[in-house]
C-alpha atoms as a PDB file:
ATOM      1  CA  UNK A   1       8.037  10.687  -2.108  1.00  0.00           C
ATOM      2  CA  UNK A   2       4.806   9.475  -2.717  1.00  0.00           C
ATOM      3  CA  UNK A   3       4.661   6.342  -0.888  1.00  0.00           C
ATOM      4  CA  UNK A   4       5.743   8.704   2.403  1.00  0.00           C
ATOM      5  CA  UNK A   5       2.385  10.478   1.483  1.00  0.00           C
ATOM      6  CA  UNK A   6       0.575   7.342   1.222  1.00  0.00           C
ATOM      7  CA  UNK A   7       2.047   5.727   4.529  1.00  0.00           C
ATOM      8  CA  UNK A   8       1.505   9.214   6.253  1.00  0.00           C
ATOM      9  CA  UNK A   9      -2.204   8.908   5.374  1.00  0.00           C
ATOM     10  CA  UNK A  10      -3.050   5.126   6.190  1.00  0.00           C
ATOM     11  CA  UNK A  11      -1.502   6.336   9.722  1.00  0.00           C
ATOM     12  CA  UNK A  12      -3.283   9.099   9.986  1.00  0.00           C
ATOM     13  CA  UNK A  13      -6.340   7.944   8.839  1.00  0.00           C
ATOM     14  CA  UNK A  14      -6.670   4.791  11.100  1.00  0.00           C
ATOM     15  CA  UNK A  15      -8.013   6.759  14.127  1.00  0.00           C
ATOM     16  CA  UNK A  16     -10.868   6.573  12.112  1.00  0.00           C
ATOM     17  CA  UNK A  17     -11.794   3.969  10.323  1.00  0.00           C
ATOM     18  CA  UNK A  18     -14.148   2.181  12.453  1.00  0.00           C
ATOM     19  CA  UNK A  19     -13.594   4.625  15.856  1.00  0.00           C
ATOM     20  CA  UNK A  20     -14.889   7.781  13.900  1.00  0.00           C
ATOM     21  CA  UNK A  21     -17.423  10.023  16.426  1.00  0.00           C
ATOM     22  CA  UNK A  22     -20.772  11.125  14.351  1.00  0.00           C
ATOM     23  CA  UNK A  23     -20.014  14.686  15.598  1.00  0.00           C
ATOM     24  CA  UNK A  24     -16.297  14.541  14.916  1.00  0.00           C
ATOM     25  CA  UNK A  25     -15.183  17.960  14.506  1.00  0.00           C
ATOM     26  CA  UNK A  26     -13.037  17.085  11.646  1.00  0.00           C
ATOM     27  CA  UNK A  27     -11.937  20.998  10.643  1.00  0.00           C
ATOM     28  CA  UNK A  28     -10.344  21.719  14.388  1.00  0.00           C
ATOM     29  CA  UNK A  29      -9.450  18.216  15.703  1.00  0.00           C
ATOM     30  CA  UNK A  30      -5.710  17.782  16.994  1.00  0.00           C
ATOM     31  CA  UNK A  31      -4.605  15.301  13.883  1.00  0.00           C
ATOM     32  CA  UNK A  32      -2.890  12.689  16.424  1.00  0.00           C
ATOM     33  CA  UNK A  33      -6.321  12.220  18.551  1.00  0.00           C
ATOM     34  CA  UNK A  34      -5.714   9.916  21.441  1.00  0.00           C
ATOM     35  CA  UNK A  35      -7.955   6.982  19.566  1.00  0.00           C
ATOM     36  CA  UNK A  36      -5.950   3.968  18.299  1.00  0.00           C
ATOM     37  CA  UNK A  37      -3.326   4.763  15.633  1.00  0.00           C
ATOM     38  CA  UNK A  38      -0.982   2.929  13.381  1.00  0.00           C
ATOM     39  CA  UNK A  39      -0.046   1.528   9.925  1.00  0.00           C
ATOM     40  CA  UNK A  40      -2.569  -1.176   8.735  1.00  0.00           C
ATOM     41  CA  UNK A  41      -2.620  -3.543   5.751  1.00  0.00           C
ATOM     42  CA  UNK A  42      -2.505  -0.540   3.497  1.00  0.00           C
ATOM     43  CA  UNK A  43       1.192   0.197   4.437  1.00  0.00           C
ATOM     44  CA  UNK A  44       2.588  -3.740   4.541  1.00  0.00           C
ATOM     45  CA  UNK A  45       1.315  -4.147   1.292  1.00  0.00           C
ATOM     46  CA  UNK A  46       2.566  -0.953  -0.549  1.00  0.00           C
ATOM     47  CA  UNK A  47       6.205  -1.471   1.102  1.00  0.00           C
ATOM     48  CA  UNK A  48       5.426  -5.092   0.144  1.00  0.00           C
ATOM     49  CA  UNK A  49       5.396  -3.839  -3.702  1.00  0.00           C
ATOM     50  CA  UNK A  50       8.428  -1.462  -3.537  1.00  0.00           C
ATOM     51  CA  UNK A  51      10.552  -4.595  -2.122  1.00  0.00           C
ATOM     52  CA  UNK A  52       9.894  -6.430  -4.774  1.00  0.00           C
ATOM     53  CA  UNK A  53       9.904  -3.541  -7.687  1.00  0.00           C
ATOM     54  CA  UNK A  54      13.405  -2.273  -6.457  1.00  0.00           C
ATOM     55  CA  UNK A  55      14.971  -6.042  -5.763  1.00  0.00           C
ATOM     56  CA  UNK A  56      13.234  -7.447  -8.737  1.00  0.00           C
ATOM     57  CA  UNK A  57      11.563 -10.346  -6.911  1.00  0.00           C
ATOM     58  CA  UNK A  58       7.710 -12.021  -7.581  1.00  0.00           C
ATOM     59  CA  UNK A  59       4.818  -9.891  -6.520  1.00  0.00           C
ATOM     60  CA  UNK A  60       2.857 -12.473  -5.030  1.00  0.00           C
ATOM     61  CA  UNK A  61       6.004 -13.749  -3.397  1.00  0.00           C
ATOM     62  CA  UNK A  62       7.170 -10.918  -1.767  1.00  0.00           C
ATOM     63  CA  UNK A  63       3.197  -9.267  -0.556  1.00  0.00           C
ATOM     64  CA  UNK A  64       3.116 -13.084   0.797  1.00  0.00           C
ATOM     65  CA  UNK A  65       6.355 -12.834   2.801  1.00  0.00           C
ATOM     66  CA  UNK A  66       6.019  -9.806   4.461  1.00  0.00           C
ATOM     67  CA  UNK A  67       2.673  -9.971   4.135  1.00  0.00           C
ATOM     68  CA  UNK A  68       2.831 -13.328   6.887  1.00  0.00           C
ATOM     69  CA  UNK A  69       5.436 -10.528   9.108  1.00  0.00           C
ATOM     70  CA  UNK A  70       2.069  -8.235  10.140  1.00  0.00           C
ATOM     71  CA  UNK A  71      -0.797 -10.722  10.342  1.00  0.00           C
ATOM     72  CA  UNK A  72      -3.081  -8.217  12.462  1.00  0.00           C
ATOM     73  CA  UNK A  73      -2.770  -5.465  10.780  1.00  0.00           C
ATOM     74  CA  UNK A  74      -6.166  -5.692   9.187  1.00  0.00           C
ATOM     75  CA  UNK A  75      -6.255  -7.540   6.289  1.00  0.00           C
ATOM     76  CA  UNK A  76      -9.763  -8.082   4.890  1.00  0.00           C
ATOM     77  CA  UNK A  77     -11.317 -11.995   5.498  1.00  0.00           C
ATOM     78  CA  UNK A  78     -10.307 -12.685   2.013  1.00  0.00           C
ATOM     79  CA  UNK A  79      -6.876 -11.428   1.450  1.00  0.00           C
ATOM     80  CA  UNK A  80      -6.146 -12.972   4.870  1.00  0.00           C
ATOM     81  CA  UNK A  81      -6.841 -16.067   3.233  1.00  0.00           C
ATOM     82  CA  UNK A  82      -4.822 -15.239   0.141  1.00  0.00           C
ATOM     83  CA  UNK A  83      -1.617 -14.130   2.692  1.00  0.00           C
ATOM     84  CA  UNK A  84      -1.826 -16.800   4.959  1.00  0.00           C
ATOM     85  CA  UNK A  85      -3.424 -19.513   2.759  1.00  0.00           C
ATOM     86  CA  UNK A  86      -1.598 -22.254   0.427  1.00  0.00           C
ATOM     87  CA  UNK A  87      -3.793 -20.375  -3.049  1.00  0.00           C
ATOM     88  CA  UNK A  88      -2.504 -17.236  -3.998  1.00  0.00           C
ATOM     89  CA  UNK A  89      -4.503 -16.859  -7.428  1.00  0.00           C
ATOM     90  CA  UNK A  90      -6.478 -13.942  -7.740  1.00  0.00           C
ATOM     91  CA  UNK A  91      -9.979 -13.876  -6.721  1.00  0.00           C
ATOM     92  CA  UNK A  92     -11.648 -11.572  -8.822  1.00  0.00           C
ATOM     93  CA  UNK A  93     -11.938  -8.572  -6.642  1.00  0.00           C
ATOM     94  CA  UNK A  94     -12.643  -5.159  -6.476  1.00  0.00           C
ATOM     95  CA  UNK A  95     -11.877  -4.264  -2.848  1.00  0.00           C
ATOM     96  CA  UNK A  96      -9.859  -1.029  -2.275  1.00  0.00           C
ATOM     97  CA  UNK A  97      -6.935  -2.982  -1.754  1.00  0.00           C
ATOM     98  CA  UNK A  98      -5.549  -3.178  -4.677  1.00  0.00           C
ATOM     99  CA  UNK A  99      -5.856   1.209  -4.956  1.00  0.00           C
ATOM    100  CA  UNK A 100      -4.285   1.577  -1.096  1.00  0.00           C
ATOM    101  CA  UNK A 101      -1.403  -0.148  -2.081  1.00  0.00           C
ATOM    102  CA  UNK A 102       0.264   1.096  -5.301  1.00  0.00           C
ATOM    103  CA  UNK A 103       1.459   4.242  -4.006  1.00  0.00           C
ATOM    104  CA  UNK A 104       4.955   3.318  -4.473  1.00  0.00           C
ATOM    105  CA  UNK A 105       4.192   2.286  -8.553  1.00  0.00           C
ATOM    106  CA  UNK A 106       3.292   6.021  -8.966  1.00  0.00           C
ATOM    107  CA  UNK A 107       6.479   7.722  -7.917  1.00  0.00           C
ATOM    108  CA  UNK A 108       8.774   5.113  -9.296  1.00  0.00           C
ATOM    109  CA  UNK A 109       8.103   4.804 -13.653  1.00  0.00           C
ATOM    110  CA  UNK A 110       8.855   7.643 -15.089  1.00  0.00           C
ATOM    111  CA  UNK A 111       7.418   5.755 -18.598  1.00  0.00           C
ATOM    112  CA  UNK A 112       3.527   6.574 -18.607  1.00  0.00           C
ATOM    113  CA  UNK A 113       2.561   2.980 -20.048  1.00  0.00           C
ATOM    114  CA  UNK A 114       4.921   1.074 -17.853  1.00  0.00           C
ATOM    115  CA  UNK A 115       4.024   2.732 -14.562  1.00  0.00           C
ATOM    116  CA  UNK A 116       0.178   1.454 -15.684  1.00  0.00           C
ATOM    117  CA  UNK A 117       1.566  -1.537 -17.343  1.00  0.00           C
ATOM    118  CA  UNK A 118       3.074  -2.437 -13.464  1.00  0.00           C
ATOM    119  CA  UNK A 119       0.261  -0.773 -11.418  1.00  0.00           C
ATOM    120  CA  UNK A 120      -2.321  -3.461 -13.361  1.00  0.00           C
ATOM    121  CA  UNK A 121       0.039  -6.115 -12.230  1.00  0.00           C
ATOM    122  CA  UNK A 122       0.233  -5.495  -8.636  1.00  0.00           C
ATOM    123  CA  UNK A 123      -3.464  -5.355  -8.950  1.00  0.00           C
ATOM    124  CA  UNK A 124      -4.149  -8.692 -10.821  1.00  0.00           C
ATOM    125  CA  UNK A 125      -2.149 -10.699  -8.210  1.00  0.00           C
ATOM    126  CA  UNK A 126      -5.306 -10.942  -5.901  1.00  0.00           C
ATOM    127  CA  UNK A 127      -7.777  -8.078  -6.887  1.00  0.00           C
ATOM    128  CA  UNK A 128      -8.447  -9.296 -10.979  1.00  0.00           C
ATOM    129  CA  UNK A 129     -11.831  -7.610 -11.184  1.00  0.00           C
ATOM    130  CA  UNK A 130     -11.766  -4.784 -13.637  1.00  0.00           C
ATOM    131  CA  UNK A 131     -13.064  -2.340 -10.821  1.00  0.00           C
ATOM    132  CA  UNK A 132     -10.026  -3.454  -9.190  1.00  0.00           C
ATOM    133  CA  UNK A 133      -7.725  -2.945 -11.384  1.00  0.00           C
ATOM    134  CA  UNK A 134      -9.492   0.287 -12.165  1.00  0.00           C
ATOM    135  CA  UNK A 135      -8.919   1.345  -9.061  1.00  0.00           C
ATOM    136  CA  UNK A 136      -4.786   0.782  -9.453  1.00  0.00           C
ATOM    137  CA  UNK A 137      -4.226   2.134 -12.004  1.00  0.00           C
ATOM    138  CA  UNK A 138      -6.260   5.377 -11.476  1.00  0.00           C
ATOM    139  CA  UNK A 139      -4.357   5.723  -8.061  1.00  0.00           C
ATOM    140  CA  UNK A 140      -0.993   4.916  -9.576  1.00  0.00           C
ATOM    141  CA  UNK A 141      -1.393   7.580 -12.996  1.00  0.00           C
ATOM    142  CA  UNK A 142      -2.771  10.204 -10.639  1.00  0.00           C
ATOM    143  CA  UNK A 143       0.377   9.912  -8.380  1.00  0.00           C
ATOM    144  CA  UNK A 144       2.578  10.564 -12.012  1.00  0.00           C
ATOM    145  CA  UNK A 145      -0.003  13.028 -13.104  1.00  0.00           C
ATOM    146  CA  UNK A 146       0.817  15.058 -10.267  1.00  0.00           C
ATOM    147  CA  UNK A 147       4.845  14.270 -10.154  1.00  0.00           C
ATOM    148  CA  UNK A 148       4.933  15.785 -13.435  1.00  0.00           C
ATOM    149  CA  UNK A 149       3.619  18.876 -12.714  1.00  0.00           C
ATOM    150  CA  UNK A 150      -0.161  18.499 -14.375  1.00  0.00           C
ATOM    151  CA  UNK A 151      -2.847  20.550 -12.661  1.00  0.00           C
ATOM    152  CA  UNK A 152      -5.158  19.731 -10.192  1.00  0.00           C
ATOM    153  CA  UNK A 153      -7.851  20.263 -12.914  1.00  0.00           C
ATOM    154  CA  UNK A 154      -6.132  18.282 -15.123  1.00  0.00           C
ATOM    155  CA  UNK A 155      -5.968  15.299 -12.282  1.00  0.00           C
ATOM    156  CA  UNK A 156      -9.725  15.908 -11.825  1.00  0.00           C
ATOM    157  CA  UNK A 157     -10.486  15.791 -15.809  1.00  0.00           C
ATOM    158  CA  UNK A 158      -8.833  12.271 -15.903  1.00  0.00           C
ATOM    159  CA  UNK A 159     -10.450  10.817 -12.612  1.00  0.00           C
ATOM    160  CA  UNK A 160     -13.729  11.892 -13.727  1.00  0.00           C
ATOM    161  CA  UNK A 161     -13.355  10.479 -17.463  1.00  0.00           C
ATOM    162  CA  UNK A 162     -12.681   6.920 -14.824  1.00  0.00           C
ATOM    163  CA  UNK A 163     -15.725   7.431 -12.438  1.00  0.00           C
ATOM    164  CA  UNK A 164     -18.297   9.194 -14.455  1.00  0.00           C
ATOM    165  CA  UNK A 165     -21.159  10.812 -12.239  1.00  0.00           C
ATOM    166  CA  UNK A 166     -24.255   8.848 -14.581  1.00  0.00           C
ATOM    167  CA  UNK A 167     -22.361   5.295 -12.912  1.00  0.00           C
ATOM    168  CA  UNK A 168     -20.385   6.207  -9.706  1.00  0.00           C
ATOM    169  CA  UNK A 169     -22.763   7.536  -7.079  1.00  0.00           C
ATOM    170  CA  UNK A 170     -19.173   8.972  -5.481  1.00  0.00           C
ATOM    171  CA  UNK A 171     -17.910  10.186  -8.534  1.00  0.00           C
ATOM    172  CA  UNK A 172     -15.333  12.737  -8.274  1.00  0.00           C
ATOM    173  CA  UNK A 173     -17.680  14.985  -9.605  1.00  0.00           C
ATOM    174  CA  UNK A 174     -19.852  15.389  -6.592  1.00  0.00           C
ATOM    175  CA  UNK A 175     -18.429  17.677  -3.877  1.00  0.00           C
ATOM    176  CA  UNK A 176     -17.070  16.899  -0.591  1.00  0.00           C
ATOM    177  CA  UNK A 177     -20.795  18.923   0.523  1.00  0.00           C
ATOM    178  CA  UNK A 178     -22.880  16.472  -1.552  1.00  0.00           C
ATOM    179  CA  UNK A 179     -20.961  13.468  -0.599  1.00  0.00           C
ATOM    180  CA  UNK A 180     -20.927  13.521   3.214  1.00  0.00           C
ATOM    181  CA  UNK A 181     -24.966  13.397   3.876  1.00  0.00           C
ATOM    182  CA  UNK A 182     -25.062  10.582   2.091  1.00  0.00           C
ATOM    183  CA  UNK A 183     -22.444   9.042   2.398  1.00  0.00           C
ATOM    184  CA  UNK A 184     -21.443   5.259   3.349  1.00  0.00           C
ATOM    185  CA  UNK A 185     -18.458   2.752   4.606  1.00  0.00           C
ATOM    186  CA  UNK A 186     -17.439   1.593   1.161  1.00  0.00           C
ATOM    187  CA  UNK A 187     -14.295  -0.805   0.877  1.00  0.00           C
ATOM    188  CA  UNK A 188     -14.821  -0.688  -3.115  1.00  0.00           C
ATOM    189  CA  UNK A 189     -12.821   0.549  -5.400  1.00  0.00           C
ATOM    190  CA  UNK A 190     -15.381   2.630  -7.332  1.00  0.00           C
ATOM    191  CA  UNK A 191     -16.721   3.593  -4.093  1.00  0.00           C
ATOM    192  CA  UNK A 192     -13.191   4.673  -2.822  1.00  0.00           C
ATOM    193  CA  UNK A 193     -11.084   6.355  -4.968  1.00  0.00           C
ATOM    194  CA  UNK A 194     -13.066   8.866  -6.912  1.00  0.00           C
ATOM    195  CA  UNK A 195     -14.000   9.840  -3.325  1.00  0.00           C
ATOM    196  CA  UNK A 196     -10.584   9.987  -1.668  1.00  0.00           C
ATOM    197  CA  UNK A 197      -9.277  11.834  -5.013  1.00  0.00           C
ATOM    198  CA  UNK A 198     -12.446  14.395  -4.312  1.00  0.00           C
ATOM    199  CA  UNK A 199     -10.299  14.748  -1.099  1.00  0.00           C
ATOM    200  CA  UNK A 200      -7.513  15.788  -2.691  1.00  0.00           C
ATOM    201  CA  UNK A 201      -8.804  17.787  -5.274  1.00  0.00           C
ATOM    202  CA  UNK A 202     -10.878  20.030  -2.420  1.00  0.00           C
ATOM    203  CA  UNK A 203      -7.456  20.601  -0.488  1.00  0.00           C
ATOM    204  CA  UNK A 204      -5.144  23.534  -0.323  1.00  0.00           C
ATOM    205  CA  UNK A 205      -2.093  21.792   1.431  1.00  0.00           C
ATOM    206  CA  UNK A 206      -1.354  17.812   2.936  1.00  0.00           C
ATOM    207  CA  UNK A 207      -3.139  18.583   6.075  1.00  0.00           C
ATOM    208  CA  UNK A 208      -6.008  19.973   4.409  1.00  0.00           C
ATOM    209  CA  UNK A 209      -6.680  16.837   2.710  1.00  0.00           C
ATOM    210  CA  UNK A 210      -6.148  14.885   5.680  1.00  0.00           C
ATOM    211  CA  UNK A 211      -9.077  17.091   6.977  1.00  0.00           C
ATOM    212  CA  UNK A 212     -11.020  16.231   4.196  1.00  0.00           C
ATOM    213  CA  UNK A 213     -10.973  12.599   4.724  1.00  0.00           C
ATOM    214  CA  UNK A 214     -11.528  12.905   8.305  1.00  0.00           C
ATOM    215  CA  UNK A 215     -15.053  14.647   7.230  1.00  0.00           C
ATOM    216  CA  UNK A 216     -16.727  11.263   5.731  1.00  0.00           C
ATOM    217  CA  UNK A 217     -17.727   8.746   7.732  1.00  0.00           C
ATOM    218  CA  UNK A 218     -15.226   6.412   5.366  1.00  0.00           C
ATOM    219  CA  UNK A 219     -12.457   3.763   5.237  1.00  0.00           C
ATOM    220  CA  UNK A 220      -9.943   6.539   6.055  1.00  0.00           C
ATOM    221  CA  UNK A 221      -7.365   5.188   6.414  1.00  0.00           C
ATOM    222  CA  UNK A 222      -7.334   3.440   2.956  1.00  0.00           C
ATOM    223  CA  UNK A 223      -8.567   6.616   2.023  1.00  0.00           C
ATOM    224  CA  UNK A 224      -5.707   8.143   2.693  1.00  0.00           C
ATOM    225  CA  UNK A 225      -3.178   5.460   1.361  1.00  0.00           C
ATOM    226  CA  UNK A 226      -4.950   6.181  -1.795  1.00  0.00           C
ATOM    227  CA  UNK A 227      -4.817   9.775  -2.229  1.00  0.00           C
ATOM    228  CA  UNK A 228      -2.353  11.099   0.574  1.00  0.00           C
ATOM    229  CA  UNK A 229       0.794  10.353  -2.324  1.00  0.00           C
ATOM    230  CA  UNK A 230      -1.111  12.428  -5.128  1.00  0.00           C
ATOM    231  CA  UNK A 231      -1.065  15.336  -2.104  1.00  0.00           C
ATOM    232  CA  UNK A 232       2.111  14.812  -1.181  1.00  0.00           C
ATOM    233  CA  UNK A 233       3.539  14.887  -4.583  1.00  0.00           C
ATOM    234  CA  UNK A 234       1.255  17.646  -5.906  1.00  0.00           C
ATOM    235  CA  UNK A 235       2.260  19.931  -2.796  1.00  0.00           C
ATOM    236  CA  UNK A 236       5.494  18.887  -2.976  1.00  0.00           C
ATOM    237  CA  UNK A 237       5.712  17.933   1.109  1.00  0.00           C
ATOM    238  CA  UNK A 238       3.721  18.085   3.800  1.00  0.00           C
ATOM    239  CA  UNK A 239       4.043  21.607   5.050  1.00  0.00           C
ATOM    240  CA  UNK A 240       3.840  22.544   8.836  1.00  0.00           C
ATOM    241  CA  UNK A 241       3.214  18.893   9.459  1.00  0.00           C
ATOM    242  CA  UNK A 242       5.951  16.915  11.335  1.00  0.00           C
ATOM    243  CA  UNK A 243       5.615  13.637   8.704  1.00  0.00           C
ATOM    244  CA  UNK A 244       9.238  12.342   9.798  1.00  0.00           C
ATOM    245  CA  UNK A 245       8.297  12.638  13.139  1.00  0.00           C
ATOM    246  CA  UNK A 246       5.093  10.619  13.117  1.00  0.00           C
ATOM    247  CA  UNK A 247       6.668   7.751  10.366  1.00  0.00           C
ATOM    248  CA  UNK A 248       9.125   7.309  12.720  1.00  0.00           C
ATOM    249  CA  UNK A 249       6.966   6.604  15.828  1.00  0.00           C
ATOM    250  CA  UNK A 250       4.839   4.563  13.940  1.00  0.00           C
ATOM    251  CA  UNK A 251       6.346   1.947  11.487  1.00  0.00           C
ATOM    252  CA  UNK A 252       8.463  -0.156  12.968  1.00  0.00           C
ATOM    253  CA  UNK A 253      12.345  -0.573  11.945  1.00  0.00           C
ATOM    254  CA  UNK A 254      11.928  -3.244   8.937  1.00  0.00           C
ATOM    255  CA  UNK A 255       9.090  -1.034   7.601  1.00  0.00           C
ATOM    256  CA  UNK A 256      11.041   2.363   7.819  1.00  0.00           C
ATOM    257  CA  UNK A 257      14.169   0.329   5.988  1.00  0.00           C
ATOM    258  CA  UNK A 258      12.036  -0.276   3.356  1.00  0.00           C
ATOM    259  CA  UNK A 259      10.165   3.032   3.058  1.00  0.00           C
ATOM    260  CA  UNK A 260      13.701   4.794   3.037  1.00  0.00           C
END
């Protein structure tokens, strides 16, 4: 399931994203590190979408609803606003949002232009920009891509077509080795997902890619929402790693119902 992948990573990754050491040794750290830990924005709002896609109720509805459950679990100053707020019409961005939390749009459409058709859609309720929507619907076809068996080349070829290395200065292009010197905290789409799918593409197993993440001084755990379903899907689990285990300490009962 790629939304387990996806859920795994925001979890994973949010020891990080604003805690992360500058001489964090990201290849040997224990992957549970003692900081701060637990589900974030990334995982209300891509359990927010499956709720709705499986009971067939509004988008904006639903992410409102249980989006009001969590209220401090990180939402940026904006989308606060559009949560909590009386205006939910989209306000033309391209934040990472609207990549971290599509996960779920991925595993579900087996149809190639409805699963893009629906992953614009959960984008455009908020995050209208084209980078934005970009960013959706490049998570959500690389999650397919790799649930129907394509290559990690041929998951690479596509990404790169979407963040070409002439425009994207984190283009999936660039290795992990060119990236991390100069690297910086993005929350953009374009500077986000090519990235996080460079992750994924330089992995041998889940772990590995949660490794990979841990190496740039990023938004991991959005980085991992974004990319941790393509891994879990393309390596069909999560190996040696106890995912149950960890999903189950860390989302809380109405979360794991949904999730299930």
């Amino acid at each position: 399931m790629a939304i387990k992948g996806a859920v795994l990573g925001d979890i994973l990754g949010s020891q990080y994203e604003f805690n992360r050491p500058a001489d964090l040794d990201w290849k040997n750290v224990p992957l549970i590190s003692g900081l701060p830990i637990g589900f974030t924005d990334d995982t209300v709002m891509m359990l927010a979408i499956k709720k709705a896609i499986l009971e067939g109720t509004d988008l904006t509805e639903t992410m409102v609803a249980v989006g009001r459950r969590y209220p401090h679990s990180g939402y940026g100053g904006r989308f606060y606003s559009w949560i909590n707020g009386q205006d939910h019409s989209p306000y033309n961005s391209w934040g990472n949002g609207s990549a971290m939390r599509v996960a779920f749009v991925g595993e579900y459409y087996e149809d190639y232009e409805k699963m893009q058709q629906m992953a614009r859609a959960t984008a455009c309720v908020s995050h209208d920009h084209p980078e934005g929507i970009k960013g959706a619907v490049v998570t959500a076809t690389c999650i397919w891509m790799a649930r129907h068996g394509k290559s990690k080349q041929e998951i690479y070829d596509y990404v790169l077509a979407q963040y070409p290395v002439d425009k994207y200065p984190y283009s999936i292009g660039f290795s992990l080795d060119e990236i991390r010197p100069r690297y910086i905290w993005d929350e953009s789409c374009q500077g986000t997902v090519p990235a996080a799918m460079r992750c994924f593409f330089e992995s041998t197993d889940y772990e590995s890619f949660i490794r990979n993440v841990f190496s740039l001084p990023c938004d991991s755990d959005t980085f991992g929402a974004i990319a941790g379903g393509v891994a879990e899907e393309f390596y069909g689990g999560f190996g040696d790693l106890d995912a149950e285990g960890i999903l189950k300490e860390y989302l809380d009962p109405y979360l794991m119902e949904i999730m299930r």
